[in-house]
C-alpha atoms as a PDB file:
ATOM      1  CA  UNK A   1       0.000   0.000   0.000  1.00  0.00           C
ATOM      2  CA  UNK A   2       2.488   2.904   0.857  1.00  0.00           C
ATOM      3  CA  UNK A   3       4.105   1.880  -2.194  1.00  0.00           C
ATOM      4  CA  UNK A   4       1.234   2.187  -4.146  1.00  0.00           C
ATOM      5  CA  UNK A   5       1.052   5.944  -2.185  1.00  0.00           C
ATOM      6  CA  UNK A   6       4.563   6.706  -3.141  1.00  0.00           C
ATOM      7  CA  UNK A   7       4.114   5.623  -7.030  1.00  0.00           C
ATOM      8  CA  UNK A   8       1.422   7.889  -7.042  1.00  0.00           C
ATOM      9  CA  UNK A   9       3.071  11.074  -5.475  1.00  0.00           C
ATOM     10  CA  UNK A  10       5.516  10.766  -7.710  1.00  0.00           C
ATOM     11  CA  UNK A  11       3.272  10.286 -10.556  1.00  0.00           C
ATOM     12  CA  UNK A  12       1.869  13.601  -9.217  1.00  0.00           C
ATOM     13  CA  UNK A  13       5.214  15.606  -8.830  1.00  0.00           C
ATOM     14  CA  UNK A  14       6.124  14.675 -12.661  1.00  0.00           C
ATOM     15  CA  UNK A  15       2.802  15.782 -13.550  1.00  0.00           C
ATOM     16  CA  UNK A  16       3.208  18.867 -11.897  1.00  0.00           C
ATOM     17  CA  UNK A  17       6.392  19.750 -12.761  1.00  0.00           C
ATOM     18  CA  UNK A  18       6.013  19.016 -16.672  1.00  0.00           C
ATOM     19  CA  UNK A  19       2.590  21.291 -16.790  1.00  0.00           C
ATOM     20  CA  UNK A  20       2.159  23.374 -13.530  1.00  0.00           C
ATOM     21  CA  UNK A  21       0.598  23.604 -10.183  1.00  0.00           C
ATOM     22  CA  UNK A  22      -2.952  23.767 -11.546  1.00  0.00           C
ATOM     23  CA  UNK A  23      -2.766  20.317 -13.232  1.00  0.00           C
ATOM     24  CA  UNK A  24      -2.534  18.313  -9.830  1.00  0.00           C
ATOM     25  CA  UNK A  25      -5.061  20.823  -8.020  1.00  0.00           C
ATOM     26  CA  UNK A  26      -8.093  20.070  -6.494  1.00  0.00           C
ATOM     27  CA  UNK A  27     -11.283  21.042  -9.299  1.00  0.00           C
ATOM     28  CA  UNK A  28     -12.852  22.720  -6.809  1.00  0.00           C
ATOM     29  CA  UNK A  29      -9.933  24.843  -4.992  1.00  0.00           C
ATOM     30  CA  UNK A  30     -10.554  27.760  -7.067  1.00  0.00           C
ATOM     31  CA  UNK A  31     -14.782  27.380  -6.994  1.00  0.00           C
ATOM     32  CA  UNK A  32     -16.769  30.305  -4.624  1.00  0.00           C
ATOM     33  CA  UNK A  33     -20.300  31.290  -5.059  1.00  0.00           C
ATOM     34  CA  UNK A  34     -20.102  33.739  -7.969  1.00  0.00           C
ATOM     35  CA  UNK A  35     -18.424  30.648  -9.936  1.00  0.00           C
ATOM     36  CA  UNK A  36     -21.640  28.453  -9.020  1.00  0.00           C
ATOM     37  CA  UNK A  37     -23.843  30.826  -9.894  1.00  0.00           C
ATOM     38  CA  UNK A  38     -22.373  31.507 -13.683  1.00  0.00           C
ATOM     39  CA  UNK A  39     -22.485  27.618 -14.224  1.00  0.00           C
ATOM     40  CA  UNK A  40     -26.356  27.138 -12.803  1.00  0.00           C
ATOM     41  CA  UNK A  41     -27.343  30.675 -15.141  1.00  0.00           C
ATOM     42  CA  UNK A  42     -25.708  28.738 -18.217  1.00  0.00           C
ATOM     43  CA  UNK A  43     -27.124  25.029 -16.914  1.00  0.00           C
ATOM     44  CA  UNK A  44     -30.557  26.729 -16.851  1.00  0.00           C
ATOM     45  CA  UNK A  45     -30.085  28.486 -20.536  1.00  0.00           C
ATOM     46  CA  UNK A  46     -28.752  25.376 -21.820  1.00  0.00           C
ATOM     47  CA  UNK A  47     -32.048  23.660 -20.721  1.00  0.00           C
ATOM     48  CA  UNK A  48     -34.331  26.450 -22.306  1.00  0.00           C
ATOM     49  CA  UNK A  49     -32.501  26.043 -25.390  1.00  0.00           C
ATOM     50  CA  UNK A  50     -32.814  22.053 -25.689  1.00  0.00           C
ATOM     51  CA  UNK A  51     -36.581  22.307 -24.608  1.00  0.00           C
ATOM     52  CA  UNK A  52     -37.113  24.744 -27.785  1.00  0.00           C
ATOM     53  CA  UNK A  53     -35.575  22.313 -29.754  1.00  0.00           C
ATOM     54  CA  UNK A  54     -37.705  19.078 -28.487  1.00  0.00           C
ATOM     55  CA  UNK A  55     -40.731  21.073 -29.353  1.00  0.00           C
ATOM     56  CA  UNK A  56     -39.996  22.070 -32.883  1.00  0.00           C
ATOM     57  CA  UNK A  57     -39.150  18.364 -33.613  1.00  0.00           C
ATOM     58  CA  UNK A  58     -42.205  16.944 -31.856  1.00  0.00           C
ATOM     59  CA  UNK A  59     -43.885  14.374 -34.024  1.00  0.00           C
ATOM     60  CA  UNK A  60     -47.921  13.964 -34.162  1.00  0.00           C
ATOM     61  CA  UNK A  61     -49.867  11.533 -36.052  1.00  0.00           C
ATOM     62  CA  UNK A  62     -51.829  12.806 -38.660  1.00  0.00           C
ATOM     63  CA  UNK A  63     -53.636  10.535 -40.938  1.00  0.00           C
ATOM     64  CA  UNK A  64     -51.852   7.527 -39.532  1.00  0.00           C
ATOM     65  CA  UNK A  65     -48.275   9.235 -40.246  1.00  0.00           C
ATOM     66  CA  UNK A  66     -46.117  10.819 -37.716  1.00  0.00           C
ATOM     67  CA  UNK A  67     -45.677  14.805 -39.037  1.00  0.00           C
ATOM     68  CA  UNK A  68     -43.471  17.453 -37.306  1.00  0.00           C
ATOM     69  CA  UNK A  69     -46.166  19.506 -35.249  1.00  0.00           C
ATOM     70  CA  UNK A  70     -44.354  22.675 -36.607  1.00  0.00           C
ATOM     71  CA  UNK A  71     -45.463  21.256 -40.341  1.00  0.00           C
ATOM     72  CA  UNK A  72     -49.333  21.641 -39.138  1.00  0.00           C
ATOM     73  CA  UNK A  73     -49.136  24.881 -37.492  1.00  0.00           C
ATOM     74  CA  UNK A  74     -47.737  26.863 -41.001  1.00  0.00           C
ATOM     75  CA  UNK A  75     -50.514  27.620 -43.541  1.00  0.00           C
ATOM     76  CA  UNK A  76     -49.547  26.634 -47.537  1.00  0.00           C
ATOM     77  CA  UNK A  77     -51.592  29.208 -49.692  1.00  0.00           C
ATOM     78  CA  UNK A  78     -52.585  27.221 -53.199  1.00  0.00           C
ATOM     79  CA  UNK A  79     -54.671  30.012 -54.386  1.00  0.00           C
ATOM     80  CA  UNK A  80     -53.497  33.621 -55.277  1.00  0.00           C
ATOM     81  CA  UNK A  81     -54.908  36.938 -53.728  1.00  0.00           C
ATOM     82  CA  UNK A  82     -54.803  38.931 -56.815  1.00  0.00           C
ATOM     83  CA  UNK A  83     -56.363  36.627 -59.498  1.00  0.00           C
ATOM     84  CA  UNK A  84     -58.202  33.604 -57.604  1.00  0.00           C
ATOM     85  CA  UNK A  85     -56.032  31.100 -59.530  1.00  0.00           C
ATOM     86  CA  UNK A  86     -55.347  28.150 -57.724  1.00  0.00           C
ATOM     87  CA  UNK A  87     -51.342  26.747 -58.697  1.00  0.00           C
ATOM     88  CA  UNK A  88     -49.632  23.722 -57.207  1.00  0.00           C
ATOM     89  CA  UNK A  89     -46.524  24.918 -59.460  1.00  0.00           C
ATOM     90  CA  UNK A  90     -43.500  25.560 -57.564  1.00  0.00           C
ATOM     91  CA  UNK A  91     -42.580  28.586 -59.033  1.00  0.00           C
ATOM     92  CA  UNK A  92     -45.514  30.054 -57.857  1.00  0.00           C
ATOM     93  CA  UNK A  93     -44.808  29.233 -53.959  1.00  0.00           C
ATOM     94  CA  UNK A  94     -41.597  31.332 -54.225  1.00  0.00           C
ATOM     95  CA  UNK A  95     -43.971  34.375 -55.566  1.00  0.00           C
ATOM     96  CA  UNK A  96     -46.493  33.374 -53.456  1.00  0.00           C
ATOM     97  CA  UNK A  97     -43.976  33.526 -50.101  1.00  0.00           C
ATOM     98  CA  UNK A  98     -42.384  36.995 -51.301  1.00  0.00           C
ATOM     99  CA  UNK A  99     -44.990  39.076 -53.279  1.00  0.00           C
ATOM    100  CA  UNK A 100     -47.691  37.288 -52.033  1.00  0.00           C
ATOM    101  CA  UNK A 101     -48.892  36.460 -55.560  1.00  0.00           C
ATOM    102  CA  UNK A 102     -48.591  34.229 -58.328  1.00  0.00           C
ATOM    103  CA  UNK A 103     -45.796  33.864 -60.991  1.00  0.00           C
ATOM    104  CA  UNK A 104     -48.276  35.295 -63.662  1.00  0.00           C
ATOM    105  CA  UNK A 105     -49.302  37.884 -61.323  1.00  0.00           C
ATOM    106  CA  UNK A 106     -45.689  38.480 -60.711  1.00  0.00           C
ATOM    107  CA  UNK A 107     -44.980  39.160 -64.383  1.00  0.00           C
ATOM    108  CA  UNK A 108     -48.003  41.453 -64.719  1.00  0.00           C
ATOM    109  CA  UNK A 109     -47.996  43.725 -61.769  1.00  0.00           C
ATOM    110  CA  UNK A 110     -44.912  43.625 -60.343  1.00  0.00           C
ATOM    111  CA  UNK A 111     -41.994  43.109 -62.674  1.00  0.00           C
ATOM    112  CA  UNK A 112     -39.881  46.179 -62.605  1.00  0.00           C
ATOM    113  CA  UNK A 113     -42.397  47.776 -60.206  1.00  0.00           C
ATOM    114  CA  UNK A 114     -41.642  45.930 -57.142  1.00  0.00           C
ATOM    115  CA  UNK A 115     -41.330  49.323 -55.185  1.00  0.00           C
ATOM    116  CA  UNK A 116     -44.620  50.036 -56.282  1.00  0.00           C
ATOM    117  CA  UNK A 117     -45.702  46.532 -54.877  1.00  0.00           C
ATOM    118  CA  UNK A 118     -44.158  46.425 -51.532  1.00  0.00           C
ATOM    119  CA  UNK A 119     -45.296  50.488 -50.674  1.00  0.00           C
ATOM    120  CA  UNK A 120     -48.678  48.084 -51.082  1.00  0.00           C
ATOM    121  CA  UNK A 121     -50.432  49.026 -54.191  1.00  0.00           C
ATOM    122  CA  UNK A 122     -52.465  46.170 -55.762  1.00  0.00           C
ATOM    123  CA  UNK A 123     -54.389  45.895 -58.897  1.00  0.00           C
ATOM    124  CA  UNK A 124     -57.786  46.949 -59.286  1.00  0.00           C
ATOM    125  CA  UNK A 125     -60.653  45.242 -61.175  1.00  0.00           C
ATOM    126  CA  UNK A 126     -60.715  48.124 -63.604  1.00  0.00           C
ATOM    127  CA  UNK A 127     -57.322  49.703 -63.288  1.00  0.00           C
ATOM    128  CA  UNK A 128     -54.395  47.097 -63.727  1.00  0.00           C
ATOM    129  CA  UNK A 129     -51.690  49.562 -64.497  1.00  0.00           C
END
């Protein structure tokens, strides 16, 4: 046993020697209060963070198929605003997220007028200029 003791102090003094006093001290020789409330703070915002996560990858079954619950909650708009047209073409989803409009629409009203568009003029029934 006290050999076992001295192997290890040695062990120790190399170690200590070779990278420093702070290598062989104790981990908690240099914690106070402040230290241990930092690490609870971060603990607790590392919690929040992971709980936001879970939720926006929670599953539900819909239809007999598991879908992400943040899936259901966003609304997919088939049919535009401006001329009642209902479109399951792709392009028109990218016009329909940004101008809030078809791709037709798009090259009518707001092609080179996309100030015009966004200061939120919108075509009338009689005056599509």
């Amino acid at each position: 046993m006290d050999k076992d003791l001295n192997h290890i102090a040695a062990i120790e003094k190399a170690i200590k020697e070779k990278y420093g006093e702070e290598a062989v001290a104790h981990p908690q020789a240099e914690w106070d209060d402040e230290k241990e409330k930092k690490y609870l703070e971060e603990i607790k915002k590392l919690s929040e963070k992971k709980q936001v996560i879970a939720e926006k990858s929670d599953k539900v079954e819909n239809g007999g198929f598991f879908i992400s619950k943040k899936l259901l909650n966003k609304e997919i708009r088939r049919e535009c605003p401006v001329c009642d047209i209902y479109s399951f073409d792709m392009k028109d989803d990218v016009y329909m997220n940004k101008f809030e409009c078809c791709y037709e629409c798009y090259i009518q009203y707001i092609h080179n007028r996309e100030e015009r568009w966004l200061t939120g003029w919108r075509p009338d029934n009689g005056n599509n200029t």
